[in-house]
PDB file of N, CA and C in Angstrom:
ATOM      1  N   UNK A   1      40.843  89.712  61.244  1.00  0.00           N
ATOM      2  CA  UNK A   1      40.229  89.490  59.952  1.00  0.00           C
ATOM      3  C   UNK A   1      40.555  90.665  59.046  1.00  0.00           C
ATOM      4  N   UNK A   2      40.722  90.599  57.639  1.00  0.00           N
ATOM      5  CA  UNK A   2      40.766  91.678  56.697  1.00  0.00           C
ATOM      6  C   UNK A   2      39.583  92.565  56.590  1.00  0.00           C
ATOM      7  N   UNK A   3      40.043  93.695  56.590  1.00  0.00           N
ATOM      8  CA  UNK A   3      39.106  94.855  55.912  1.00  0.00           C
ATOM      9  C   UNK A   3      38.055  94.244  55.009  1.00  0.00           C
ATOM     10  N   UNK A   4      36.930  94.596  54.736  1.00  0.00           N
ATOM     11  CA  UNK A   4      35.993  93.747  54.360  1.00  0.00           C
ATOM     12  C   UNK A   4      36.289  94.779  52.783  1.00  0.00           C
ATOM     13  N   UNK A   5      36.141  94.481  51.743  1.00  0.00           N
ATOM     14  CA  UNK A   5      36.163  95.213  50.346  1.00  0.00           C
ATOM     15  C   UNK A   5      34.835  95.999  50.720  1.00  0.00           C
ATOM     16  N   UNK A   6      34.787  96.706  49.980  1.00  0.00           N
ATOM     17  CA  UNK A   6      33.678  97.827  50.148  1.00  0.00           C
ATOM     18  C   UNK A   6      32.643  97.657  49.095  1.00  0.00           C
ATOM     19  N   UNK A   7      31.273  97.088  50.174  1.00  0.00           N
ATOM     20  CA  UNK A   7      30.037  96.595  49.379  1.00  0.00           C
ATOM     21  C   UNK A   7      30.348  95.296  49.495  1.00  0.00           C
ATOM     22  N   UNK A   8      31.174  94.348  50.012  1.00  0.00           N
ATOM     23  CA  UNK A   8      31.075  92.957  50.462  1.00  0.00           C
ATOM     24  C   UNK A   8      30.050  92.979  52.030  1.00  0.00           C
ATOM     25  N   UNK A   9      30.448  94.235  53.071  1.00  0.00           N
ATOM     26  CA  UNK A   9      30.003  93.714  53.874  1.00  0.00           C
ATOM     27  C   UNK A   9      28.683  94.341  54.205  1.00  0.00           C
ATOM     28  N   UNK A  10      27.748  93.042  54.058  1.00  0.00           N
ATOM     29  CA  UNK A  10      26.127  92.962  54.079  1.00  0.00           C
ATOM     30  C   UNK A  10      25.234  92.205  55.127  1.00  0.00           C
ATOM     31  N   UNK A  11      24.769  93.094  56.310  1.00  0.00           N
ATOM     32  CA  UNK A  11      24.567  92.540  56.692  1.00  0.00           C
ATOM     33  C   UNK A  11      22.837  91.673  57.172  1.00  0.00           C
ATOM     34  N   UNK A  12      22.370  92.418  55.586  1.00  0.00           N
ATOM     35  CA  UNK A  12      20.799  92.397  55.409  1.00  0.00           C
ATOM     36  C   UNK A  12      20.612  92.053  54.349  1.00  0.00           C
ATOM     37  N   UNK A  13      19.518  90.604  54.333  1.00  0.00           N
ATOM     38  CA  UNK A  13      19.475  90.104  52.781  1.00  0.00           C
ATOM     39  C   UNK A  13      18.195  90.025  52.586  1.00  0.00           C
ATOM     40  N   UNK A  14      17.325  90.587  51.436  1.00  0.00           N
ATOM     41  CA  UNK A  14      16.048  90.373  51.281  1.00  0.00           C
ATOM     42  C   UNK A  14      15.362  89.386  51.232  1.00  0.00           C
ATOM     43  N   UNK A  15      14.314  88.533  51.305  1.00  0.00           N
ATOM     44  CA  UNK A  15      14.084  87.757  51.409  1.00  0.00           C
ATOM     45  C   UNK A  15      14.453  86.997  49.982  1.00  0.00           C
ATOM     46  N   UNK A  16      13.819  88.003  48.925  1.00  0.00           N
ATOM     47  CA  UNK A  16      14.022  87.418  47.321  1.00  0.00           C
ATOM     48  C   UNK A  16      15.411  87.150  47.113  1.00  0.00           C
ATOM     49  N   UNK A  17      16.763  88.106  47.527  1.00  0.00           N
ATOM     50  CA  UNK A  17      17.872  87.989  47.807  1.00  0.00           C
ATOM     51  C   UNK A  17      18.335  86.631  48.468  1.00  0.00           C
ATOM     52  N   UNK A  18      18.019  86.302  49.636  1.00  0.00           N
ATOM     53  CA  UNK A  18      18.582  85.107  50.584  1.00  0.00           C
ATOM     54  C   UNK A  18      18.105  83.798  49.429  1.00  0.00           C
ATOM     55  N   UNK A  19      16.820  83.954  48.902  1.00  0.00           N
ATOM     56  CA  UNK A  19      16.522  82.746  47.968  1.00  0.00           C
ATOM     57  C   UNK A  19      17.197  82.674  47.007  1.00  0.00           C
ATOM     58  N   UNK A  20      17.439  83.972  46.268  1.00  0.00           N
ATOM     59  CA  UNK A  20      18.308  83.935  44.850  1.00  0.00           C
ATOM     60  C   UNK A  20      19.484  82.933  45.610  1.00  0.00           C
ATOM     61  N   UNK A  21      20.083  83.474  46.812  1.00  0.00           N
ATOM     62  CA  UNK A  21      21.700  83.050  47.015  1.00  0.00           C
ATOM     63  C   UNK A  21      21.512  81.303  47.504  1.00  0.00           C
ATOM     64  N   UNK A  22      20.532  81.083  47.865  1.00  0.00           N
ATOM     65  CA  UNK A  22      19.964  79.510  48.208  1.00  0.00           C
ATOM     66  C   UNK A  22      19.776  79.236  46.707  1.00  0.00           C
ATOM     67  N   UNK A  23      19.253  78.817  45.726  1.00  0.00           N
ATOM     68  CA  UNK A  23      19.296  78.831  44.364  1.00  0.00           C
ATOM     69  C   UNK A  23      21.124  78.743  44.022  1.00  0.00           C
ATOM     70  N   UNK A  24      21.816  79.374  44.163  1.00  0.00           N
ATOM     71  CA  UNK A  24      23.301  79.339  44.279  1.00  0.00           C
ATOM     72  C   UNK A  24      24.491  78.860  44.786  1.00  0.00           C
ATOM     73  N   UNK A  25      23.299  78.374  45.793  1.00  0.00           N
ATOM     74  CA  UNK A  25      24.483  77.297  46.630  1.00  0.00           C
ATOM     75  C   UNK A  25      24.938  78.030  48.063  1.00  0.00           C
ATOM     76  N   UNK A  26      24.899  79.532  48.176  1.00  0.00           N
ATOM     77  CA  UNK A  26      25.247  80.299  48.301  1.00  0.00           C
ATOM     78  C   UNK A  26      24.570  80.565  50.257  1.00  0.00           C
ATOM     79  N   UNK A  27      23.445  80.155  50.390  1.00  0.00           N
ATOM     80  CA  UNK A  27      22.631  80.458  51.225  1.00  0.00           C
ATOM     81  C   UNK A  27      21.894  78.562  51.790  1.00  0.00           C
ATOM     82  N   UNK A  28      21.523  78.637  52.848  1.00  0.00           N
ATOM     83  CA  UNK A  28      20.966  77.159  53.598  1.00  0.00           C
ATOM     84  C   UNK A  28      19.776  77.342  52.420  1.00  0.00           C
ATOM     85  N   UNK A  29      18.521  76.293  52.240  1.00  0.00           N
ATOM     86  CA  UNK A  29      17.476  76.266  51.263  1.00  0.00           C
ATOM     87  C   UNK A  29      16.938  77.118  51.508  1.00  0.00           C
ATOM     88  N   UNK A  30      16.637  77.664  52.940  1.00  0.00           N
ATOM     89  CA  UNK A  30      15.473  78.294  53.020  1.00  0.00           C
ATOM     90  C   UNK A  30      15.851  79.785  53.255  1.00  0.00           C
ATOM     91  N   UNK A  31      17.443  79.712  53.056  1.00  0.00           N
ATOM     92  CA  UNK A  31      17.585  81.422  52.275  1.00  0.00           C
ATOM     93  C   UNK A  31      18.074  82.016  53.453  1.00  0.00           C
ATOM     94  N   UNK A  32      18.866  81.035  55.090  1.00  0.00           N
ATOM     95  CA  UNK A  32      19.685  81.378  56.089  1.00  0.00           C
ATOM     96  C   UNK A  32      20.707  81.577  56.114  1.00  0.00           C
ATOM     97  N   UNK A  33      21.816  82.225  56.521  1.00  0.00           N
ATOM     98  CA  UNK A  33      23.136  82.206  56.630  1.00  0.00           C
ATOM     99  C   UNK A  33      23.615  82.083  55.350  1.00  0.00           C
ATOM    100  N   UNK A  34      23.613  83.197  54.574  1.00  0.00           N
ATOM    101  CA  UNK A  34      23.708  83.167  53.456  1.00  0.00           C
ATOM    102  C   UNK A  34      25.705  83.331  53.511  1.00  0.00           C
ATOM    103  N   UNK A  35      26.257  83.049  52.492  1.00  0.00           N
ATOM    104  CA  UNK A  35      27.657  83.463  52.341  1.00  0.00           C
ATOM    105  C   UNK A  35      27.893  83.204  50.846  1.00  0.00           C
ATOM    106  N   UNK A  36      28.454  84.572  50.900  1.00  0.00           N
ATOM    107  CA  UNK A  36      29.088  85.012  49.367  1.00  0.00           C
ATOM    108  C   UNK A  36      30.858  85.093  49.517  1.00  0.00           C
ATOM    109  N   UNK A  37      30.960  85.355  50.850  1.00  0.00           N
ATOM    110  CA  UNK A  37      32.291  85.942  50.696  1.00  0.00           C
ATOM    111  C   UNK A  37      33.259  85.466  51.939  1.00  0.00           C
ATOM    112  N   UNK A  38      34.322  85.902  52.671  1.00  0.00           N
ATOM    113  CA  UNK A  38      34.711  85.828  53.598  1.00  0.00           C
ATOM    114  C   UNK A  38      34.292  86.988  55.126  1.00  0.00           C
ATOM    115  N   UNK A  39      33.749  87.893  54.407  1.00  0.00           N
ATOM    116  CA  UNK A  39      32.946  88.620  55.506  1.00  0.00           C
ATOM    117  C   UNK A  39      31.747  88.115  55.822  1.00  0.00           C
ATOM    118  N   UNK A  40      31.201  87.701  55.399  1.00  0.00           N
ATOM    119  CA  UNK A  40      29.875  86.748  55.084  1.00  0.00           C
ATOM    120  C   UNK A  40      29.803  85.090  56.131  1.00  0.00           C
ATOM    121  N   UNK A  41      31.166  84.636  55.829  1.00  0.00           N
ATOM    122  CA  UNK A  41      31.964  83.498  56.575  1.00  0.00           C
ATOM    123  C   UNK A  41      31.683  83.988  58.128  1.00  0.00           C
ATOM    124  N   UNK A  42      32.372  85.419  58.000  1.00  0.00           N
ATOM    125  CA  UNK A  42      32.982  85.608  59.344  1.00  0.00           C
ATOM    126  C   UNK A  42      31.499  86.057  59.722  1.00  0.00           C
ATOM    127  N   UNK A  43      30.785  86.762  59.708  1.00  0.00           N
ATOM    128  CA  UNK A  43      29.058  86.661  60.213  1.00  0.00           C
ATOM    129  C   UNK A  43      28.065  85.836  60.121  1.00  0.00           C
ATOM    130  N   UNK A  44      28.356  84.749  59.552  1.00  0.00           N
ATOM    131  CA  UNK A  44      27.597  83.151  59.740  1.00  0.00           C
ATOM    132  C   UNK A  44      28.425  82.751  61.358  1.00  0.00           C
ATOM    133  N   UNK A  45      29.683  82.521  60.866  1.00  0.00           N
ATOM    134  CA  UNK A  45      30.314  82.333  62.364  1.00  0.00           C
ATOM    135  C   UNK A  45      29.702  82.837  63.794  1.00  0.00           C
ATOM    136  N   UNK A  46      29.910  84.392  63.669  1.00  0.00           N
ATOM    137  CA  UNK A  46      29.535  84.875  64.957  1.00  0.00           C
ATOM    138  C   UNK A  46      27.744  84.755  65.036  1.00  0.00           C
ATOM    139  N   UNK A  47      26.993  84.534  64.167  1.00  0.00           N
ATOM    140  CA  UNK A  47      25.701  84.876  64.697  1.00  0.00           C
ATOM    141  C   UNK A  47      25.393  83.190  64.876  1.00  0.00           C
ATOM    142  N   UNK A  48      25.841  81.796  64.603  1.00  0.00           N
ATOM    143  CA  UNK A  48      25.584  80.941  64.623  1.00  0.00           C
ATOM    144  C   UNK A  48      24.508  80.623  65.743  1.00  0.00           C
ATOM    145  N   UNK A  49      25.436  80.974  66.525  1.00  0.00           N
ATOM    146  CA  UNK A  49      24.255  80.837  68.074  1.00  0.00           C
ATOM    147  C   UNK A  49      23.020  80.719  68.037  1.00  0.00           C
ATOM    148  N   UNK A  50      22.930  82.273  67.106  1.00  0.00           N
ATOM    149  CA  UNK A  50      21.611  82.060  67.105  1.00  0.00           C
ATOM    150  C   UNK A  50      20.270  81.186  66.120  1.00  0.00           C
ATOM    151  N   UNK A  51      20.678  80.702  65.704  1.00  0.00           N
ATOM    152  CA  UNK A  51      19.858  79.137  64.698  1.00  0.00           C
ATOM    153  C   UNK A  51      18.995  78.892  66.005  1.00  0.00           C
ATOM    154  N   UNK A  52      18.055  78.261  64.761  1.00  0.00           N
ATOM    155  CA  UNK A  52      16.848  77.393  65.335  1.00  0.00           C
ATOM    156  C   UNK A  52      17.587  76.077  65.273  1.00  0.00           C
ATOM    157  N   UNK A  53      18.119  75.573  64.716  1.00  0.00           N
ATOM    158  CA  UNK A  53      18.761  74.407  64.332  1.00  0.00           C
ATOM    159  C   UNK A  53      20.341  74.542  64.539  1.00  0.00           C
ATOM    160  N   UNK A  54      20.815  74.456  65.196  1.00  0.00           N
ATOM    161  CA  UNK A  54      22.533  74.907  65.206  1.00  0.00           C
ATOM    162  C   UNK A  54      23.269  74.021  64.648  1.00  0.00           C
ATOM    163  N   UNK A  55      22.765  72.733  65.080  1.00  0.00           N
ATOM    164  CA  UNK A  55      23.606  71.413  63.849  1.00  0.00           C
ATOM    165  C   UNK A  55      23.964  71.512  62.344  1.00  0.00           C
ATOM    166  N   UNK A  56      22.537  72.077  62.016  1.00  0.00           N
ATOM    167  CA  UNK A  56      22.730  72.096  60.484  1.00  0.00           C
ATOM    168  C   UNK A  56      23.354  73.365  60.231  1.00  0.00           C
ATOM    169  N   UNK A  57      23.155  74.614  60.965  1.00  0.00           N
ATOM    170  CA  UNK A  57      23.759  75.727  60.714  1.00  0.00           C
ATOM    171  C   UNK A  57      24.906  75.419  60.573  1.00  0.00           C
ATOM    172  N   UNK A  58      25.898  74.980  61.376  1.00  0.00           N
ATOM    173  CA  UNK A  58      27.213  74.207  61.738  1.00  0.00           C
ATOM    174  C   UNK A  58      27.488  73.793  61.081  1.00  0.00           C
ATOM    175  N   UNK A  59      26.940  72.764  60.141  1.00  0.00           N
ATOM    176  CA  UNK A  59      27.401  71.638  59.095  1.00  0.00           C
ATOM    177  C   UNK A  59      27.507  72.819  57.798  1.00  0.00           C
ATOM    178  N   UNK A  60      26.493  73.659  57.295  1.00  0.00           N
ATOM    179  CA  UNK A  60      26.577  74.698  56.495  1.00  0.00           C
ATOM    180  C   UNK A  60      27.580  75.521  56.186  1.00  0.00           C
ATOM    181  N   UNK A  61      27.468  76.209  57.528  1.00  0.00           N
ATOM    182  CA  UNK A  61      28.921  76.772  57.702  1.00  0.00           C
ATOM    183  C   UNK A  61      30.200  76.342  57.316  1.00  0.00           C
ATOM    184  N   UNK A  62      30.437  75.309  57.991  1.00  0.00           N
ATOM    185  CA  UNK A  62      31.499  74.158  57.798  1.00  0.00           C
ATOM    186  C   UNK A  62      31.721  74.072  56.254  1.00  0.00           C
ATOM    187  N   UNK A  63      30.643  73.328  55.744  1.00  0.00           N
ATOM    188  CA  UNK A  63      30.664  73.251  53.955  1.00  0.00           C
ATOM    189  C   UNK A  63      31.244  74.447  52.931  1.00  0.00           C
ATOM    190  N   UNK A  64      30.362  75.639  53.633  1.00  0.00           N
ATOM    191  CA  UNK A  64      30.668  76.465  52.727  1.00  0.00           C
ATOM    192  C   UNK A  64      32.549  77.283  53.184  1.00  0.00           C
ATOM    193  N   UNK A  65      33.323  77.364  54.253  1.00  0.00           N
ATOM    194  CA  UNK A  65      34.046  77.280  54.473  1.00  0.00           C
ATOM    195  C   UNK A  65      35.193  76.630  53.774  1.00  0.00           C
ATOM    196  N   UNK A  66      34.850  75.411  53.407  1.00  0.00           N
ATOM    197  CA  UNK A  66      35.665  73.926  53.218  1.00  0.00           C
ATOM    198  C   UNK A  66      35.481  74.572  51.654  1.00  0.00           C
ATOM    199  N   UNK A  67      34.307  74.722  50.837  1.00  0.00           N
ATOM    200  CA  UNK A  67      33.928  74.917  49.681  1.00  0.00           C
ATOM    201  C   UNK A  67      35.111  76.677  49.445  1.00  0.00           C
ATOM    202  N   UNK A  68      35.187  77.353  49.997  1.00  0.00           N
ATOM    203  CA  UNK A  68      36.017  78.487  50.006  1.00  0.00           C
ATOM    204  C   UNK A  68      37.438  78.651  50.165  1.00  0.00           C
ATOM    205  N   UNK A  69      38.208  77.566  50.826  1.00  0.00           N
ATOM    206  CA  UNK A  69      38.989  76.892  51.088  1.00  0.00           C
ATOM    207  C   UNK A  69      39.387  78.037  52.525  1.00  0.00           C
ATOM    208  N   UNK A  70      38.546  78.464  53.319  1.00  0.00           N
ATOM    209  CA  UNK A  70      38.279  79.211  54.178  1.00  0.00           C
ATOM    210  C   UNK A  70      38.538  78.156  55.832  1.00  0.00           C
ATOM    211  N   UNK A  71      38.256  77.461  55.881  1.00  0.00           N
ATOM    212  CA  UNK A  71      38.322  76.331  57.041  1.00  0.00           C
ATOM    213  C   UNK A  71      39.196  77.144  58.223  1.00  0.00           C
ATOM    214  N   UNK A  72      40.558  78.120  57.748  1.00  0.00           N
ATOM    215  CA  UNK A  72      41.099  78.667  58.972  1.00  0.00           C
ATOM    216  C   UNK A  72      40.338  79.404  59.648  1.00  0.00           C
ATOM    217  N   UNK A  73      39.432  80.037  59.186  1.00  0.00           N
ATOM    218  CA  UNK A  73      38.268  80.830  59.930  1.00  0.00           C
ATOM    219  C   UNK A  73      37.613  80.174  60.835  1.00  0.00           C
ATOM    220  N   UNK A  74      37.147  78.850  60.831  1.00  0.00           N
ATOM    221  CA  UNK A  74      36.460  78.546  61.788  1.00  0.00           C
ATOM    222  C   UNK A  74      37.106  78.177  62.977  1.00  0.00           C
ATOM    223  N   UNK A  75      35.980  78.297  64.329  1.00  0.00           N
ATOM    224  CA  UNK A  75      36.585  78.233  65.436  1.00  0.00           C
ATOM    225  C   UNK A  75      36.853  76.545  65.565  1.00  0.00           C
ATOM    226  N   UNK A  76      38.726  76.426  66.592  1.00  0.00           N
ATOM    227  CA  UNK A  76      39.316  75.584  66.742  1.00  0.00           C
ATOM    228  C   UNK A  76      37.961  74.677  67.895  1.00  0.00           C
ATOM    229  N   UNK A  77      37.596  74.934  68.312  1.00  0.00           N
ATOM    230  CA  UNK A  77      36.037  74.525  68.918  1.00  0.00           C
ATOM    231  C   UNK A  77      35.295  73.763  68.420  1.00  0.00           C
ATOM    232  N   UNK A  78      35.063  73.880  66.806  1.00  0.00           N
ATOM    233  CA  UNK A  78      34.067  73.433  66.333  1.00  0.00           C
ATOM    234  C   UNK A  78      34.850  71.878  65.556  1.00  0.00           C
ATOM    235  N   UNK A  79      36.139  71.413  65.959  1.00  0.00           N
ATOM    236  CA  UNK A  79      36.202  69.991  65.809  1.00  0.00           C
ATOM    237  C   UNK A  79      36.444  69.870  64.096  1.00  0.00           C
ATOM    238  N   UNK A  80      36.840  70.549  63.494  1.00  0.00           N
ATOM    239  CA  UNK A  80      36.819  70.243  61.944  1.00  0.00           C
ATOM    240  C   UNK A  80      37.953  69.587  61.920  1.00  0.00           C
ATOM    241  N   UNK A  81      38.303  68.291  61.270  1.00  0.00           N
ATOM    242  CA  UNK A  81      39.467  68.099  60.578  1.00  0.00           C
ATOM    243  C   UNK A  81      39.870  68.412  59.604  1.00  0.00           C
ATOM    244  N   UNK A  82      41.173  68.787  59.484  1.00  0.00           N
ATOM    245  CA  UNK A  82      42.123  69.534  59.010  1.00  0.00           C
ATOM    246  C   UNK A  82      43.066  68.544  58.756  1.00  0.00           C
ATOM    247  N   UNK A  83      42.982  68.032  57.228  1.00  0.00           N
ATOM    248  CA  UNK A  83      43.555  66.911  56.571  1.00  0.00           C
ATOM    249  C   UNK A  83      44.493  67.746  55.445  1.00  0.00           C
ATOM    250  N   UNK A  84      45.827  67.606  55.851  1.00  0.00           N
ATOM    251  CA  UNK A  84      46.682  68.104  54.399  1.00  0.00           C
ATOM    252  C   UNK A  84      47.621  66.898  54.290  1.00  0.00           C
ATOM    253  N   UNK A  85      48.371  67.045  53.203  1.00  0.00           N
ATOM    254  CA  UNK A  85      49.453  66.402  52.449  1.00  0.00           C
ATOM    255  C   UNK A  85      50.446  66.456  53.622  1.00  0.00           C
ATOM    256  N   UNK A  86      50.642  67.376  54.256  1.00  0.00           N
ATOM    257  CA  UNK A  86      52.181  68.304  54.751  1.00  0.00           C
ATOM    258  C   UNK A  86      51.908  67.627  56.435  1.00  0.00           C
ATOM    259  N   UNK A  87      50.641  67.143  57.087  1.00  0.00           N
ATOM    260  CA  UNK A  87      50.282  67.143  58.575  1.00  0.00           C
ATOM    261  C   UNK A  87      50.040  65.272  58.850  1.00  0.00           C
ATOM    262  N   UNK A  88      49.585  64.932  57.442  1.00  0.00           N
ATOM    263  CA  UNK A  88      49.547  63.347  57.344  1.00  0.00           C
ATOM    264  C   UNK A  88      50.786  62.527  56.684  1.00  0.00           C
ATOM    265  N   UNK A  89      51.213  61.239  57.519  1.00  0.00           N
ATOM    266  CA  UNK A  89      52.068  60.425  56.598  1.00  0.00           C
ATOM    267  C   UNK A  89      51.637  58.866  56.996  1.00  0.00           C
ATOM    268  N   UNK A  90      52.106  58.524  55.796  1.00  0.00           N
ATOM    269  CA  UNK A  90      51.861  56.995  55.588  1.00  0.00           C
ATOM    270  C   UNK A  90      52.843  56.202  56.556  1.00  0.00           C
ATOM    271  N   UNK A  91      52.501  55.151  57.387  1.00  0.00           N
ATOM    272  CA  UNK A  91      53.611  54.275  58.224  1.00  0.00           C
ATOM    273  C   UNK A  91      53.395  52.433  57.992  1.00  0.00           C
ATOM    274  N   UNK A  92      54.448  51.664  58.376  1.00  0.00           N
ATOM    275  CA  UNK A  92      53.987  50.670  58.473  1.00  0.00           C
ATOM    276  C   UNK A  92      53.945  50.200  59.789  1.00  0.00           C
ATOM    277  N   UNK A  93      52.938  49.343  60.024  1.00  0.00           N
ATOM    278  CA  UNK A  93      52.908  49.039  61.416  1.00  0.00           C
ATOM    279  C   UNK A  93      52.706  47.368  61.446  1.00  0.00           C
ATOM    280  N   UNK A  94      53.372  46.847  62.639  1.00  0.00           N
ATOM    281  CA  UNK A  94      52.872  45.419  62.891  1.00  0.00           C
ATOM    282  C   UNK A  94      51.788  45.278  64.030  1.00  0.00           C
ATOM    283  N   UNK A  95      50.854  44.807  63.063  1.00  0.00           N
ATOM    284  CA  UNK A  95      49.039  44.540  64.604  1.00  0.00           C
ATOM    285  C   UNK A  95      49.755  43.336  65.379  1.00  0.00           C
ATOM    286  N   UNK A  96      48.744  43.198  66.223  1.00  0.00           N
ATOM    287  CA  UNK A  96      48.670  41.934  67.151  1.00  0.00           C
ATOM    288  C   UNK A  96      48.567  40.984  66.554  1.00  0.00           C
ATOM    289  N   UNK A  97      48.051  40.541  65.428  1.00  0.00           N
ATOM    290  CA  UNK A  97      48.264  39.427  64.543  1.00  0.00           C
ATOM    291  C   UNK A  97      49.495  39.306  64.031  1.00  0.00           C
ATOM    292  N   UNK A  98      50.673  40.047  63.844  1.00  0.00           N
ATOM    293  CA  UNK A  98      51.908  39.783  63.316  1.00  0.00           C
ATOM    294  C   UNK A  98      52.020  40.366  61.805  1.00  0.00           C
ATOM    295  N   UNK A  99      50.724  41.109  61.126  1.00  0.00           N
ATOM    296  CA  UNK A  99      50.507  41.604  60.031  1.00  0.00           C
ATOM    297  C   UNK A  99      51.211  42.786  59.806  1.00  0.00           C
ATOM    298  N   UNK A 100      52.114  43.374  59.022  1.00  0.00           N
ATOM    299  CA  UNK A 100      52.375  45.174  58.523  1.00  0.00           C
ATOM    300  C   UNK A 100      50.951  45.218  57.713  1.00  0.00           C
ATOM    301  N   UNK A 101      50.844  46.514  58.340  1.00  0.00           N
ATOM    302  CA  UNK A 101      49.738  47.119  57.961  1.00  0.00           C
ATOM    303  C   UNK A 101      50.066  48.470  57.608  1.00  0.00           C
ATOM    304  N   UNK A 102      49.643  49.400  56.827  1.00  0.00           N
ATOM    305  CA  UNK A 102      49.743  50.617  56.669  1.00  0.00           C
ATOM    306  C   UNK A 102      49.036  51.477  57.081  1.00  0.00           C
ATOM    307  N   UNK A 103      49.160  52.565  58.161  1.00  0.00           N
ATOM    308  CA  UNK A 103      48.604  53.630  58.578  1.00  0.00           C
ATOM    309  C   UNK A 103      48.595  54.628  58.450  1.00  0.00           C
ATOM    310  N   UNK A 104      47.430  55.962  58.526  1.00  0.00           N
ATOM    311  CA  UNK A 104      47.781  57.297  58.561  1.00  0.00           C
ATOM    312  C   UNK A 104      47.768  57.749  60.012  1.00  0.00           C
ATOM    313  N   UNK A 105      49.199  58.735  59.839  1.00  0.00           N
ATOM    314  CA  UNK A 105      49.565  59.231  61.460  1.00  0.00           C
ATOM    315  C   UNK A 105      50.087  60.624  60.989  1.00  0.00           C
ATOM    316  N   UNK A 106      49.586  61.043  61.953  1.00  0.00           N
ATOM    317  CA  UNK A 106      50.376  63.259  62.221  1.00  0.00           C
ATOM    318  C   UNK A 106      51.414  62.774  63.008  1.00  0.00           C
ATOM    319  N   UNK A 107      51.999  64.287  61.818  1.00  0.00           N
ATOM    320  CA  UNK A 107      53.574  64.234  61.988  1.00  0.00           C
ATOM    321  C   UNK A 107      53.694  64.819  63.520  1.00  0.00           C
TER     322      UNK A 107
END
């Protein structure tokens, strides 16, 4: 991972803080796993475990990742698809009915 910029990496958020960043999009509602940044990414990641809720932590994570265009960060574990232009192509195919049909298939 990159050097974190200096004053990105935080690893204590006040309570009034975690809400401001929930208010922002920035933080789960109730002001958890907050992320501003990519150091932020990368310590939602590793502390995930520990959630009361790990699903939604997960899905959060995930979002705000996807929202960062960050997605390489997350672990190959956690099942995200990874949909580009460059990995998908269009085919035609004949079903069991005798129909062409058009499909998406990795290259």
């Amino acid at each position: 991972m990159e050097q974190a910029i200096k004053g990105e990496n935080k690893h204590y958020f006040s309570h009034k803080e975690r809400m401001e960043l929930a208010k922002e999009g920035k933080a789960m509602p109730n002001g958890s796993f907050p992320i501003r940044n990519k150091q932020d990414l990368h310590d939602a990641i590793k502390s995930w475990g520990l959630a009361k809720d790990k699903s939604k932590a997960k899905a959060w994570i995930i979002k705000r990742a996807k929202e960062m265009g960050e997605e390489k960060m997350l672990p190959e574990d956690w099942d995200v698809v990874k949909k580009s232009a460059d990995t998908l192509c269009k085919k035609c195919v004949i079903n069991k009915g005798g129909e062409t049909v058009e499909v998406w298939v990795k290259q």
